[in-house]
PDB file of N, CA and C in Angstrom:
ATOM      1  N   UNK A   1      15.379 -20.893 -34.883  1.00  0.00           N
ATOM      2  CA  UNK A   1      15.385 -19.491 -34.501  1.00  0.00           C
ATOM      3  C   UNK A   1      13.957 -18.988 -34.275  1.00  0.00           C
ATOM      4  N   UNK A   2      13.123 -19.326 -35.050  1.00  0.00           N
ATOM      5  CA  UNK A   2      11.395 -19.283 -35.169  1.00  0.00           C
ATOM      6  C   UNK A   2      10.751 -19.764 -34.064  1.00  0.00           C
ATOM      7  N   UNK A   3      10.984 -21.040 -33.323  1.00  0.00           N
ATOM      8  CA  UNK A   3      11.196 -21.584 -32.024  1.00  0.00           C
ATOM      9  C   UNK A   3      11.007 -20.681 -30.917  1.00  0.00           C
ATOM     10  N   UNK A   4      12.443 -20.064 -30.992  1.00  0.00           N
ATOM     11  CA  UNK A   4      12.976 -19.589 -30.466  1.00  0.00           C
ATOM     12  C   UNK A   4      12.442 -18.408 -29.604  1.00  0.00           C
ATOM     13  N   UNK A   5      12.006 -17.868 -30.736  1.00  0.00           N
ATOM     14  CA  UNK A   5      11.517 -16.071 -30.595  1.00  0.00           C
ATOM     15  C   UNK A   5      10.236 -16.769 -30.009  1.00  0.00           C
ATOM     16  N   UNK A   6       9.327 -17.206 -30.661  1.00  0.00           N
ATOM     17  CA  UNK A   6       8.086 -17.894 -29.834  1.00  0.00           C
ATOM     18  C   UNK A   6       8.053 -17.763 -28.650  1.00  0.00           C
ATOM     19  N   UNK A   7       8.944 -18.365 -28.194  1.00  0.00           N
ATOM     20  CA  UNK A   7       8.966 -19.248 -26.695  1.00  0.00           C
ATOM     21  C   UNK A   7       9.028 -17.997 -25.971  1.00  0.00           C
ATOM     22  N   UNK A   8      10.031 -16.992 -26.600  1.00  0.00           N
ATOM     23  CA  UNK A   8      10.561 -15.941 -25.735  1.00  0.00           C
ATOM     24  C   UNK A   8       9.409 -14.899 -25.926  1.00  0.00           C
ATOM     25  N   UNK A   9       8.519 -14.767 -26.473  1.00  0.00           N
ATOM     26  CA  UNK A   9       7.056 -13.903 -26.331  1.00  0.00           C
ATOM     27  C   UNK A   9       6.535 -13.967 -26.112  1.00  0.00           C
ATOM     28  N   UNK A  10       6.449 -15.952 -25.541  1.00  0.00           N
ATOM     29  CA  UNK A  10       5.194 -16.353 -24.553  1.00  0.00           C
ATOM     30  C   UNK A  10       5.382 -16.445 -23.408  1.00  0.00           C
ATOM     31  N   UNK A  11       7.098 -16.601 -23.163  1.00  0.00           N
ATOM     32  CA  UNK A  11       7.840 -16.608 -21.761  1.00  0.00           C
ATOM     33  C   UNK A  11       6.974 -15.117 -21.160  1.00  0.00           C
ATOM     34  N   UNK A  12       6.977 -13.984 -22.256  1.00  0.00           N
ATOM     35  CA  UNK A  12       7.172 -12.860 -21.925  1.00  0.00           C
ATOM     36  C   UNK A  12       5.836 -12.024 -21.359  1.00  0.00           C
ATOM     37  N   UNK A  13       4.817 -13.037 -21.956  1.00  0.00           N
ATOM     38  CA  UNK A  13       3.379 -12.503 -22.020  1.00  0.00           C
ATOM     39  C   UNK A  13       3.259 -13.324 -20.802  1.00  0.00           C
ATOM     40  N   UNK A  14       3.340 -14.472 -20.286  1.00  0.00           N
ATOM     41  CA  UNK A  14       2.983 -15.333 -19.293  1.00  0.00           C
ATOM     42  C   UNK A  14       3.531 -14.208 -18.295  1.00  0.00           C
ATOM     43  N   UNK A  15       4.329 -14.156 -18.233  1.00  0.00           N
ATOM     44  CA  UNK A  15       4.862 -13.014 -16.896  1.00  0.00           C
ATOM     45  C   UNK A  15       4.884 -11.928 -16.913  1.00  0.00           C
ATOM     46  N   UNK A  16       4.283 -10.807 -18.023  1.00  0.00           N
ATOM     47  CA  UNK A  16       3.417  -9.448 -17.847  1.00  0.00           C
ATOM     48  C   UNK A  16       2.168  -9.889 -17.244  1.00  0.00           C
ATOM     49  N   UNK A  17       1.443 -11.245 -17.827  1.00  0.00           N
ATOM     50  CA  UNK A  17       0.020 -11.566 -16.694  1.00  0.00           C
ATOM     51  C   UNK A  17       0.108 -12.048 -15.684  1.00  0.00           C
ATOM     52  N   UNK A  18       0.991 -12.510 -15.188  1.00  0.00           N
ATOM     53  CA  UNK A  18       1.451 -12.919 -13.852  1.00  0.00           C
ATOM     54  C   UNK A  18       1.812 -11.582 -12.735  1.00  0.00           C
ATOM     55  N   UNK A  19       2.499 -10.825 -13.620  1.00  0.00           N
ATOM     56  CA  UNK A  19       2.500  -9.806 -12.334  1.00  0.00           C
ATOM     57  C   UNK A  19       1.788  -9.111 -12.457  1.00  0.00           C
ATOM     58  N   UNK A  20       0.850  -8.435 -13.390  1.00  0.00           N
ATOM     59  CA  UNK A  20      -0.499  -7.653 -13.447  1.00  0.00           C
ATOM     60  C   UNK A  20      -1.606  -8.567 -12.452  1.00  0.00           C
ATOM     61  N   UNK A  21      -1.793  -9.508 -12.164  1.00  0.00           N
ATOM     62  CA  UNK A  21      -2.750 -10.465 -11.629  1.00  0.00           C
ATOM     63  C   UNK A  21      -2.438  -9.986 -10.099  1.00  0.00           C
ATOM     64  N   UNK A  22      -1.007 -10.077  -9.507  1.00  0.00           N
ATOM     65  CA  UNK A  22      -0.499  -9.893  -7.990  1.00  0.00           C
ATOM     66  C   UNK A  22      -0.610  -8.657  -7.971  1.00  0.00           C
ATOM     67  N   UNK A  23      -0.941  -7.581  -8.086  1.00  0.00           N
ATOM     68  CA  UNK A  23      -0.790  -6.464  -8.384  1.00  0.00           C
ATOM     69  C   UNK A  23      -2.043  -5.779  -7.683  1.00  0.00           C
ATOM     70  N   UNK A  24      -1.696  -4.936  -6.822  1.00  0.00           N
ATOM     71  CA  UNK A  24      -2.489  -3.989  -5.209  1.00  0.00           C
ATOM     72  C   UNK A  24      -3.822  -3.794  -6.049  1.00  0.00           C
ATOM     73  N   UNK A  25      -5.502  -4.013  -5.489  1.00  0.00           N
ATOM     74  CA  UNK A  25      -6.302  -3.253  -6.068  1.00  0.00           C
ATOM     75  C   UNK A  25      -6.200  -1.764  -5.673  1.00  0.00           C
ATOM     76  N   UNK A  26      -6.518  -0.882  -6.554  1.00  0.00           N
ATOM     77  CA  UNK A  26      -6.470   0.761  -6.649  1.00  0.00           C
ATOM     78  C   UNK A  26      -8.160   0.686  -5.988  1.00  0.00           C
ATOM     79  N   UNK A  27      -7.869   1.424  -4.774  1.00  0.00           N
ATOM     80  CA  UNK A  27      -9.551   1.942  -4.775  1.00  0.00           C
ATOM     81  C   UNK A  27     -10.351   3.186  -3.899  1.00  0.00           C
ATOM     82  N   UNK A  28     -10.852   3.356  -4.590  1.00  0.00           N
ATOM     83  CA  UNK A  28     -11.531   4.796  -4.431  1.00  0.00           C
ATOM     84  C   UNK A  28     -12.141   4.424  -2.642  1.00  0.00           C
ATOM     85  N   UNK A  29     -11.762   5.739  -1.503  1.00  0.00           N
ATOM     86  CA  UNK A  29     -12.499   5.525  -0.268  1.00  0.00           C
ATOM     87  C   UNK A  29     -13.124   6.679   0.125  1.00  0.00           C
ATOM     88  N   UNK A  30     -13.216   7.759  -0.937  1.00  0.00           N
ATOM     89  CA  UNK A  30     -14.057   8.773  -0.455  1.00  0.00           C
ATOM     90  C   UNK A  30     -15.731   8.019   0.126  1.00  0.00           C
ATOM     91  N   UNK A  31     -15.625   8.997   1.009  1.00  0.00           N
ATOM     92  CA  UNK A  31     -17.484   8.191   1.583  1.00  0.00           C
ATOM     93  C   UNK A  31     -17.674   6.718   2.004  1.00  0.00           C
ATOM     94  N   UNK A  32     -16.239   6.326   2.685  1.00  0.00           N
ATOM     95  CA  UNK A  32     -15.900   4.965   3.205  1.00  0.00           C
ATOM     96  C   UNK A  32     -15.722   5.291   4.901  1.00  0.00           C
ATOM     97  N   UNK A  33     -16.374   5.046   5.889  1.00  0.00           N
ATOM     98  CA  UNK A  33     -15.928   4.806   6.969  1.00  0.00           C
ATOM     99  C   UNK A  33     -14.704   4.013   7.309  1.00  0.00           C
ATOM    100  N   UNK A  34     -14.106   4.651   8.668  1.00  0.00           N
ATOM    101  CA  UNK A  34     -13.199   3.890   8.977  1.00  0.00           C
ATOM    102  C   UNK A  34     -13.110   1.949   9.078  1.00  0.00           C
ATOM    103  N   UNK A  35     -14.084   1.973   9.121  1.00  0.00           N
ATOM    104  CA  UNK A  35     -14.354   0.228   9.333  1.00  0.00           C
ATOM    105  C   UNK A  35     -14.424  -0.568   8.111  1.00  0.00           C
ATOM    106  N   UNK A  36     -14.892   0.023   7.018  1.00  0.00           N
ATOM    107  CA  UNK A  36     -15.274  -0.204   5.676  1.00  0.00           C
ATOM    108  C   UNK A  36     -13.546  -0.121   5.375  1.00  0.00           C
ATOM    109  N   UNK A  37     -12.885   1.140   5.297  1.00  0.00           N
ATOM    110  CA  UNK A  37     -11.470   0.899   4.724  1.00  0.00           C
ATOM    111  C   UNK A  37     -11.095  -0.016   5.905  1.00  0.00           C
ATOM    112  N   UNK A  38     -10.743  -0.407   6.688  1.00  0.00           N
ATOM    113  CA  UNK A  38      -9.819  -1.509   7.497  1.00  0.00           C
ATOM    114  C   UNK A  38     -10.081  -2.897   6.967  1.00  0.00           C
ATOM    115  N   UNK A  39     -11.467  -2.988   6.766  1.00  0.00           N
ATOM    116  CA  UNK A  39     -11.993  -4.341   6.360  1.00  0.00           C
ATOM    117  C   UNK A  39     -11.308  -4.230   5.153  1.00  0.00           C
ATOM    118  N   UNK A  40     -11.149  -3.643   4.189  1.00  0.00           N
ATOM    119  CA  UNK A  40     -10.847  -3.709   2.447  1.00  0.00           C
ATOM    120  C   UNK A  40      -9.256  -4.054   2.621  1.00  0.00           C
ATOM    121  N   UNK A  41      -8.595  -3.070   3.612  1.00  0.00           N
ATOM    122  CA  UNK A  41      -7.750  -4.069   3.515  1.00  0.00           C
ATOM    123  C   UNK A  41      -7.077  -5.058   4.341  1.00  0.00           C
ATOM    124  N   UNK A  42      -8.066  -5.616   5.206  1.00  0.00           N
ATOM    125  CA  UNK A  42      -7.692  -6.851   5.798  1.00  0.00           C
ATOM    126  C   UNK A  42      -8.379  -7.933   4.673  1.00  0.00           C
ATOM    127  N   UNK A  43      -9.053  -7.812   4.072  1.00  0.00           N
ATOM    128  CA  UNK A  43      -9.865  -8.684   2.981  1.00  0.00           C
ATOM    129  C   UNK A  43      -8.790  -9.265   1.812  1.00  0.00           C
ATOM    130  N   UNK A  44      -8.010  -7.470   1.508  1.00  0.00           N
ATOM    131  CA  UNK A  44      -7.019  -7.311  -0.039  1.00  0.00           C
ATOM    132  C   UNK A  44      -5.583  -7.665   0.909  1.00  0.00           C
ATOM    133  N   UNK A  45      -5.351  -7.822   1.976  1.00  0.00           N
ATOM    134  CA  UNK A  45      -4.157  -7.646   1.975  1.00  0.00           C
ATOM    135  C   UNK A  45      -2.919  -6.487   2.270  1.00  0.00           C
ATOM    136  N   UNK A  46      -3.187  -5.792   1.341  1.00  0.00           N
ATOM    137  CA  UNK A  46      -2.601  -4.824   0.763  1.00  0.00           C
ATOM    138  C   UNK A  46      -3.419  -4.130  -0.490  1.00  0.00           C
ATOM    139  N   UNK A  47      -3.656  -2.782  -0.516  1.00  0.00           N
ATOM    140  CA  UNK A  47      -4.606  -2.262  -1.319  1.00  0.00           C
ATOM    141  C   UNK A  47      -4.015  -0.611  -1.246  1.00  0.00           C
ATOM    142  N   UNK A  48      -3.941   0.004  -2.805  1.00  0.00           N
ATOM    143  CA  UNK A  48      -3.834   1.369  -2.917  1.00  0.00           C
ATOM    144  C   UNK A  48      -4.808   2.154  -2.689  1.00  0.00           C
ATOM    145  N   UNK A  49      -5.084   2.566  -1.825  1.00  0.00           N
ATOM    146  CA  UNK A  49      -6.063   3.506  -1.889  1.00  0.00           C
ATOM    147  C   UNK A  49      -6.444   4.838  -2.058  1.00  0.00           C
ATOM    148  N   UNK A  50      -7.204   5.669  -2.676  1.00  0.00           N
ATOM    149  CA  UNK A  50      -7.186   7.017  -2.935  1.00  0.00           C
ATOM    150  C   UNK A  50      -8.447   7.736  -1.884  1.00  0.00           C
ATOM    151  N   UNK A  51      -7.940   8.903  -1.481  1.00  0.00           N
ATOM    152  CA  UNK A  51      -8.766   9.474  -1.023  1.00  0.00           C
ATOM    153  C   UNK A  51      -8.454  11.260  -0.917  1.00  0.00           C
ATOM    154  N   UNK A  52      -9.638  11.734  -0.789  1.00  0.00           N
ATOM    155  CA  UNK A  52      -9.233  13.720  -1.025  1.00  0.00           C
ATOM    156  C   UNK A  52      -8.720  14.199   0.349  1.00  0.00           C
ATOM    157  N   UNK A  53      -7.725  15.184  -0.268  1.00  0.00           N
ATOM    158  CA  UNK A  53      -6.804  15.643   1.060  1.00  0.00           C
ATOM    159  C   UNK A  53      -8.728  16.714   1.856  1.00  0.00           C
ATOM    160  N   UNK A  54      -7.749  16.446   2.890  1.00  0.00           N
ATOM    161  CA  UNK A  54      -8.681  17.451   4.097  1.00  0.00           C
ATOM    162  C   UNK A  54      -8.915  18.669   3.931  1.00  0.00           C
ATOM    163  N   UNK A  55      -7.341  19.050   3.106  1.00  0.00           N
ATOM    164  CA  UNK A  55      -7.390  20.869   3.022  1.00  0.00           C
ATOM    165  C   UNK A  55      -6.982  21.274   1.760  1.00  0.00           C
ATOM    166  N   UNK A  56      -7.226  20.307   0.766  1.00  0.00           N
ATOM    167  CA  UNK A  56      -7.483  21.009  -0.090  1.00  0.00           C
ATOM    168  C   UNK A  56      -8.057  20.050  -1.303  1.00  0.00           C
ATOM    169  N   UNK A  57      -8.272  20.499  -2.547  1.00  0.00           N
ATOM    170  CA  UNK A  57      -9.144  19.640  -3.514  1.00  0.00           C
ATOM    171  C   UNK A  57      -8.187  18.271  -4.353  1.00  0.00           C
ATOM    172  N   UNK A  58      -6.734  18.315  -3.739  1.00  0.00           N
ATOM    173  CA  UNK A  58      -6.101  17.255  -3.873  1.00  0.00           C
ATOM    174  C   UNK A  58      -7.037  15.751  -3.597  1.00  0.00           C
ATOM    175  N   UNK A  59      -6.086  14.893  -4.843  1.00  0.00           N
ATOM    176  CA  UNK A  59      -6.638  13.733  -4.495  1.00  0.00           C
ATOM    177  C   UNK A  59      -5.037  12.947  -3.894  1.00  0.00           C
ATOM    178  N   UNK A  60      -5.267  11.956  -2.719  1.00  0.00           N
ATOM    179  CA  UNK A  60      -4.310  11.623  -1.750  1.00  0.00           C
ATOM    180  C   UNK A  60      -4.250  10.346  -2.674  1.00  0.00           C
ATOM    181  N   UNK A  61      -2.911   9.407  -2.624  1.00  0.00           N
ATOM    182  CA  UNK A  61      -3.215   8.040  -2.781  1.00  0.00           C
ATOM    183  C   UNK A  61      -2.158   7.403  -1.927  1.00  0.00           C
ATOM    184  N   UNK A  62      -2.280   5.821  -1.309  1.00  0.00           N
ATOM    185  CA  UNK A  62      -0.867   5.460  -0.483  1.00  0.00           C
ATOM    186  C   UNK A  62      -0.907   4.196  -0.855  1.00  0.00           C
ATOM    187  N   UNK A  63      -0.363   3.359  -0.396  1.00  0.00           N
ATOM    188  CA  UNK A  63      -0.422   1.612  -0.523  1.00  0.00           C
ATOM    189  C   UNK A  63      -0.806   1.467   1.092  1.00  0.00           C
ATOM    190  N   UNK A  64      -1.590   1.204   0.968  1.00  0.00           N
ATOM    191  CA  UNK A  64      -1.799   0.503   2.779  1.00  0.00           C
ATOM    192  C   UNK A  64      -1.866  -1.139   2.829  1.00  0.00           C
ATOM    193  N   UNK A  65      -1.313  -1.435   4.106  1.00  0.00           N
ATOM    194  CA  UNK A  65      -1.316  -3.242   4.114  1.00  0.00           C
ATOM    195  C   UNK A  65      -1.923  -3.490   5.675  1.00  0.00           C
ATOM    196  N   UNK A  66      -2.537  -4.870   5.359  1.00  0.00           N
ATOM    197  CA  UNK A  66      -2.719  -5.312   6.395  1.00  0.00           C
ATOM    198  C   UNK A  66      -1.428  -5.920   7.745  1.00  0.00           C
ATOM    199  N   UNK A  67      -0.725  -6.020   7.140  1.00  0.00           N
ATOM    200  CA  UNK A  67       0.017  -6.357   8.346  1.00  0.00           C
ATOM    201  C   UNK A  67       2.064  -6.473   7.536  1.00  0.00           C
ATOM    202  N   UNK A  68       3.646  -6.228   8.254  1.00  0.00           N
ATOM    203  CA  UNK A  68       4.410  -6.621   7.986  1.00  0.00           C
ATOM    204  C   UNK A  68       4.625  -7.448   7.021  1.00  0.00           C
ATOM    205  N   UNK A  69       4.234  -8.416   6.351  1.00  0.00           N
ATOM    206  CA  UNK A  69       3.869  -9.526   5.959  1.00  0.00           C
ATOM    207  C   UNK A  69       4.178  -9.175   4.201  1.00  0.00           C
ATOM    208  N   UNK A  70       3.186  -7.850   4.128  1.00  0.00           N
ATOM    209  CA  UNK A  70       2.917  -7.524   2.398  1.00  0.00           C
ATOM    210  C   UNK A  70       4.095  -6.114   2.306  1.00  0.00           C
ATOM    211  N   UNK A  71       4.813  -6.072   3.072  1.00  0.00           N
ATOM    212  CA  UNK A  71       5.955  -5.175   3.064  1.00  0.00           C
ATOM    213  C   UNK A  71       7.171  -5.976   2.325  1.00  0.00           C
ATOM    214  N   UNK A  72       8.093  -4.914   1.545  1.00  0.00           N
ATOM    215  CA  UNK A  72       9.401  -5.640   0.734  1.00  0.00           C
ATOM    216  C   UNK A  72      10.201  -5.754   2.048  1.00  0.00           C
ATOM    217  N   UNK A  73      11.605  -6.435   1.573  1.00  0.00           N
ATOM    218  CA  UNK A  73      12.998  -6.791   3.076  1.00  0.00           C
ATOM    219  C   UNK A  73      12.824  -5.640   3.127  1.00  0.00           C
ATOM    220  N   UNK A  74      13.185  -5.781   4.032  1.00  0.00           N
ATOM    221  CA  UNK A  74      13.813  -4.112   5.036  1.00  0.00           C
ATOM    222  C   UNK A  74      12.487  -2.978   5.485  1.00  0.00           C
ATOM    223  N   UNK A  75      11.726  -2.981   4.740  1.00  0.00           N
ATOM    224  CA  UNK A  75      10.429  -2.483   5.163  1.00  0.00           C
ATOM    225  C   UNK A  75       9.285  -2.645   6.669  1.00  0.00           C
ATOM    226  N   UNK A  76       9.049  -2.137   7.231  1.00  0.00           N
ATOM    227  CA  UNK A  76       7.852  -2.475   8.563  1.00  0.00           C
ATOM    228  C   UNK A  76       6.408  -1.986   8.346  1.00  0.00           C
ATOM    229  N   UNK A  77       5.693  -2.239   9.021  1.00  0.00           N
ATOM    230  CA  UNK A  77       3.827  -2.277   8.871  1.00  0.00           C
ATOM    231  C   UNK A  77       4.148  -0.745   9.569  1.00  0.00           C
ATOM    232  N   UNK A  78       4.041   0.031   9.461  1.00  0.00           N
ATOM    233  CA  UNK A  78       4.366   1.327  10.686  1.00  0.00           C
ATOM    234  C   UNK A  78       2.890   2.030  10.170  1.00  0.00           C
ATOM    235  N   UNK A  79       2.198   2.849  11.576  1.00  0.00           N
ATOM    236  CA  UNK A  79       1.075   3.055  11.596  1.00  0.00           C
ATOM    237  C   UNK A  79       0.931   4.920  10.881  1.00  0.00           C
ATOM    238  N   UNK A  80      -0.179   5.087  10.209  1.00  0.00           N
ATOM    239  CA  UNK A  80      -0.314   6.566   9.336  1.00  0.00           C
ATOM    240  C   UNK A  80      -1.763   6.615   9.625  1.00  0.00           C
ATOM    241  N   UNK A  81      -1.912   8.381   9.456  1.00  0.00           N
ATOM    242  CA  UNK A  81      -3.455   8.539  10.032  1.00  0.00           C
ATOM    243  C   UNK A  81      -3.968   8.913   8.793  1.00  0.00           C
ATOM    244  N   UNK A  82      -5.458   8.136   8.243  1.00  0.00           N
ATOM    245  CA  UNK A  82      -5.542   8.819   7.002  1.00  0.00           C
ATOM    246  C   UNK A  82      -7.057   9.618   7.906  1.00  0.00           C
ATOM    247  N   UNK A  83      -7.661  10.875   7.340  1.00  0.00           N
ATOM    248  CA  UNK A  83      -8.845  11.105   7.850  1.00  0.00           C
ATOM    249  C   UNK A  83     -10.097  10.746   7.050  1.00  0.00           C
ATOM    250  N   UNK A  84     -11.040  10.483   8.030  1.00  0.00           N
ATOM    251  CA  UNK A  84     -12.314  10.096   6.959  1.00  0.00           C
ATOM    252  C   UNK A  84     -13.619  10.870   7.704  1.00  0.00           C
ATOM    253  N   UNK A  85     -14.601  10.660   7.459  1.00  0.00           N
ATOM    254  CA  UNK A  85     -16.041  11.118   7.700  1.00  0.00           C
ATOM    255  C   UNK A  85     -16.326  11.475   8.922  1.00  0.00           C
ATOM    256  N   UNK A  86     -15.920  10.416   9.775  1.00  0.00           N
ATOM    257  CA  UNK A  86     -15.735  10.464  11.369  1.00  0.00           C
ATOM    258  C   UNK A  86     -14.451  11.253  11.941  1.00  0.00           C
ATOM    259  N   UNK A  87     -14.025  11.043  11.361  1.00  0.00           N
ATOM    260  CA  UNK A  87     -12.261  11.838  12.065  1.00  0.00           C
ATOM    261  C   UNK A  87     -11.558  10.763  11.428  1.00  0.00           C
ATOM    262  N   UNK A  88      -9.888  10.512  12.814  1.00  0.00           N
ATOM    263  CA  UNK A  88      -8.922  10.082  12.377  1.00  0.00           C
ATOM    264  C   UNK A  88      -9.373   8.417  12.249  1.00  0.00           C
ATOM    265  N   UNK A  89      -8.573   7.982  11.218  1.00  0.00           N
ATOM    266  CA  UNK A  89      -8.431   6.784  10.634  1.00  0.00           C
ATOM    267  C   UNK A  89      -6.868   6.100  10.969  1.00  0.00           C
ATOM    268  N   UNK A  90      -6.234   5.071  11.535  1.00  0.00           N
ATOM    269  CA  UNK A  90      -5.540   4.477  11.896  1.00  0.00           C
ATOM    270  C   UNK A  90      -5.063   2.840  10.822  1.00  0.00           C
ATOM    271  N   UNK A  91      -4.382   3.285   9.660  1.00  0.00           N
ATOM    272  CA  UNK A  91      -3.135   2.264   9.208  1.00  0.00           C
ATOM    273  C   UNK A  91      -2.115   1.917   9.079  1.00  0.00           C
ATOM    274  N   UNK A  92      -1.963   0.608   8.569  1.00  0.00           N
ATOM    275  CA  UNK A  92      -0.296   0.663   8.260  1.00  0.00           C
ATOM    276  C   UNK A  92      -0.114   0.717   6.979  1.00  0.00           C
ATOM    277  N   UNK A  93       1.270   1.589   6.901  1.00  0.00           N
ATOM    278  CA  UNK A  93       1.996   1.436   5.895  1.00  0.00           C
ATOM    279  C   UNK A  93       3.606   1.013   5.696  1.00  0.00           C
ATOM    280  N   UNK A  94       3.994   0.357   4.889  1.00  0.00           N
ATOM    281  CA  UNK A  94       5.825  -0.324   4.590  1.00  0.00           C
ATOM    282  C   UNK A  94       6.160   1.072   4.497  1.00  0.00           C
ATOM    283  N   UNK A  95       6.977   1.288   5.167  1.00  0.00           N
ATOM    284  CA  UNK A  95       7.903   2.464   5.542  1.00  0.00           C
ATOM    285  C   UNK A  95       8.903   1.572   6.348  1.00  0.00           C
ATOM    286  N   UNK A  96      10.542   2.338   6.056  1.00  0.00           N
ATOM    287  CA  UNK A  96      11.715   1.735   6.136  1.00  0.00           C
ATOM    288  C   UNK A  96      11.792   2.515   7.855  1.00  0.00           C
ATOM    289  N   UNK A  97      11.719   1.690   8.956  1.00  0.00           N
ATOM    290  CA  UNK A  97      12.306   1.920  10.166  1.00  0.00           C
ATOM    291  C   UNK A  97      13.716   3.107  10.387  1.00  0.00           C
ATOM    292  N   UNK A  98      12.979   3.614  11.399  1.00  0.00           N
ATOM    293  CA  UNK A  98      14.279   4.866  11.649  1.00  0.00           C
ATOM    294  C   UNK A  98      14.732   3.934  13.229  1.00  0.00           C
ATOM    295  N   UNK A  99      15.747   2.978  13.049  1.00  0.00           N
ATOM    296  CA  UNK A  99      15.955   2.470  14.309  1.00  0.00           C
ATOM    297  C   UNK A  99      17.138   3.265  15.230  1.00  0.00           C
ATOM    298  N   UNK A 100      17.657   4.342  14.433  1.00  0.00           N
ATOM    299  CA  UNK A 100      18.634   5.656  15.375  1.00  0.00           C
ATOM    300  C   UNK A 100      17.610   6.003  16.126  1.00  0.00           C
ATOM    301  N   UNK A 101      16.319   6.584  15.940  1.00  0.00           N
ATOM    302  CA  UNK A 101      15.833   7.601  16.687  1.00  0.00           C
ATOM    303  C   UNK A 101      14.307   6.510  17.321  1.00  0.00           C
ATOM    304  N   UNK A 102      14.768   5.277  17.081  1.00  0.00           N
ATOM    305  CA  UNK A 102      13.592   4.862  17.879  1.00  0.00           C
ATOM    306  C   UNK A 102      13.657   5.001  19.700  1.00  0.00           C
ATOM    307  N   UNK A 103      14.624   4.463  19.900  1.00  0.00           N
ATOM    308  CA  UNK A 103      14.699   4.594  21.508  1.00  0.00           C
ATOM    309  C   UNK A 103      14.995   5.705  22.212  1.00  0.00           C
ATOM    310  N   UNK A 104      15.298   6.598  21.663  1.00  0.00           N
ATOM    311  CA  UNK A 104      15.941   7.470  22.095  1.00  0.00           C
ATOM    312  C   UNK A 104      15.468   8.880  21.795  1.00  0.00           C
ATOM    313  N   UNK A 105      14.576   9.003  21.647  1.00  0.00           N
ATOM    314  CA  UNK A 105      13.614  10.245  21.645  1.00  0.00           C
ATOM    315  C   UNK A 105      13.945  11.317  22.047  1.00  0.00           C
ATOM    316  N   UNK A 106      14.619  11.514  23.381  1.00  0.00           N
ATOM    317  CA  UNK A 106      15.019  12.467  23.703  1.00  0.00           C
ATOM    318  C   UNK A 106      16.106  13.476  23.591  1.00  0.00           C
ATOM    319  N   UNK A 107      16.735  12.668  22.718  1.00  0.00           N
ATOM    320  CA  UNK A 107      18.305  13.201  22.439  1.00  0.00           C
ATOM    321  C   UNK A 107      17.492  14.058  21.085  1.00  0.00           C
ATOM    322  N   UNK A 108      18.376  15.647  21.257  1.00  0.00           N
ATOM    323  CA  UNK A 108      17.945  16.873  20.200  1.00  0.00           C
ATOM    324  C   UNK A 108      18.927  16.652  19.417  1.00  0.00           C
ATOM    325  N   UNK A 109      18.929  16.992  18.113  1.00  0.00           N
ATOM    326  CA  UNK A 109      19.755  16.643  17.232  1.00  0.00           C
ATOM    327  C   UNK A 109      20.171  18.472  16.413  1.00  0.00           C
TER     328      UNK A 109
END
């Protein structure tokens, strides 16, 4: 029974450090150019990043990824504007596809 419990607390610790290890770096992009954040996360992959809203003293945060790839099933790379120093900033983020209203734009609902 002593065995037992062992095994099952090391089972348990091995795989709290296993998924803390895979786990998005968090990182600060205030005073980051657009090129500086694209590179971070074509480098990370996938990376949380924080940054201050435009209009007001909010702090913003999102998961951004480099490509489809670091998205869960059913998820797509779909593009979001974050703003930075220069103006608009251009990423992706896993957001679940609206495939009703992709083609068809014109129909008012």
């Amino acid at each position: 029974m002593r065995t037992l419990s062992i095994v099952a607390l090391s089972t348990a610790a091995i795989t709290a450090g296993a998924q803390s290890a895979f786990a998005d770096p968090r990182i600060d992009i205030d005073g980051e150019s657009c090129r500086e954040v694209r590179r971070i996360v074509a480098d990370t992959g996938a990376a949380i990043l924080r940054y201050s809203s435009r209009q007001s003293d909010r702090i913003l945060y999102d998961r951004f990824v480099a490509s489809s790839y670091f998205c869960q099933p059913g998820e797509e790379a779909l593009p979001e504007t974050v703003f930075r120093r220069e103006g608009t900033c251009r990423l992706l983020t896993c957001q679940v596809p609206d495939h009703q209203n992709r083609f068809r734009p014109w129909i008012i609902r």
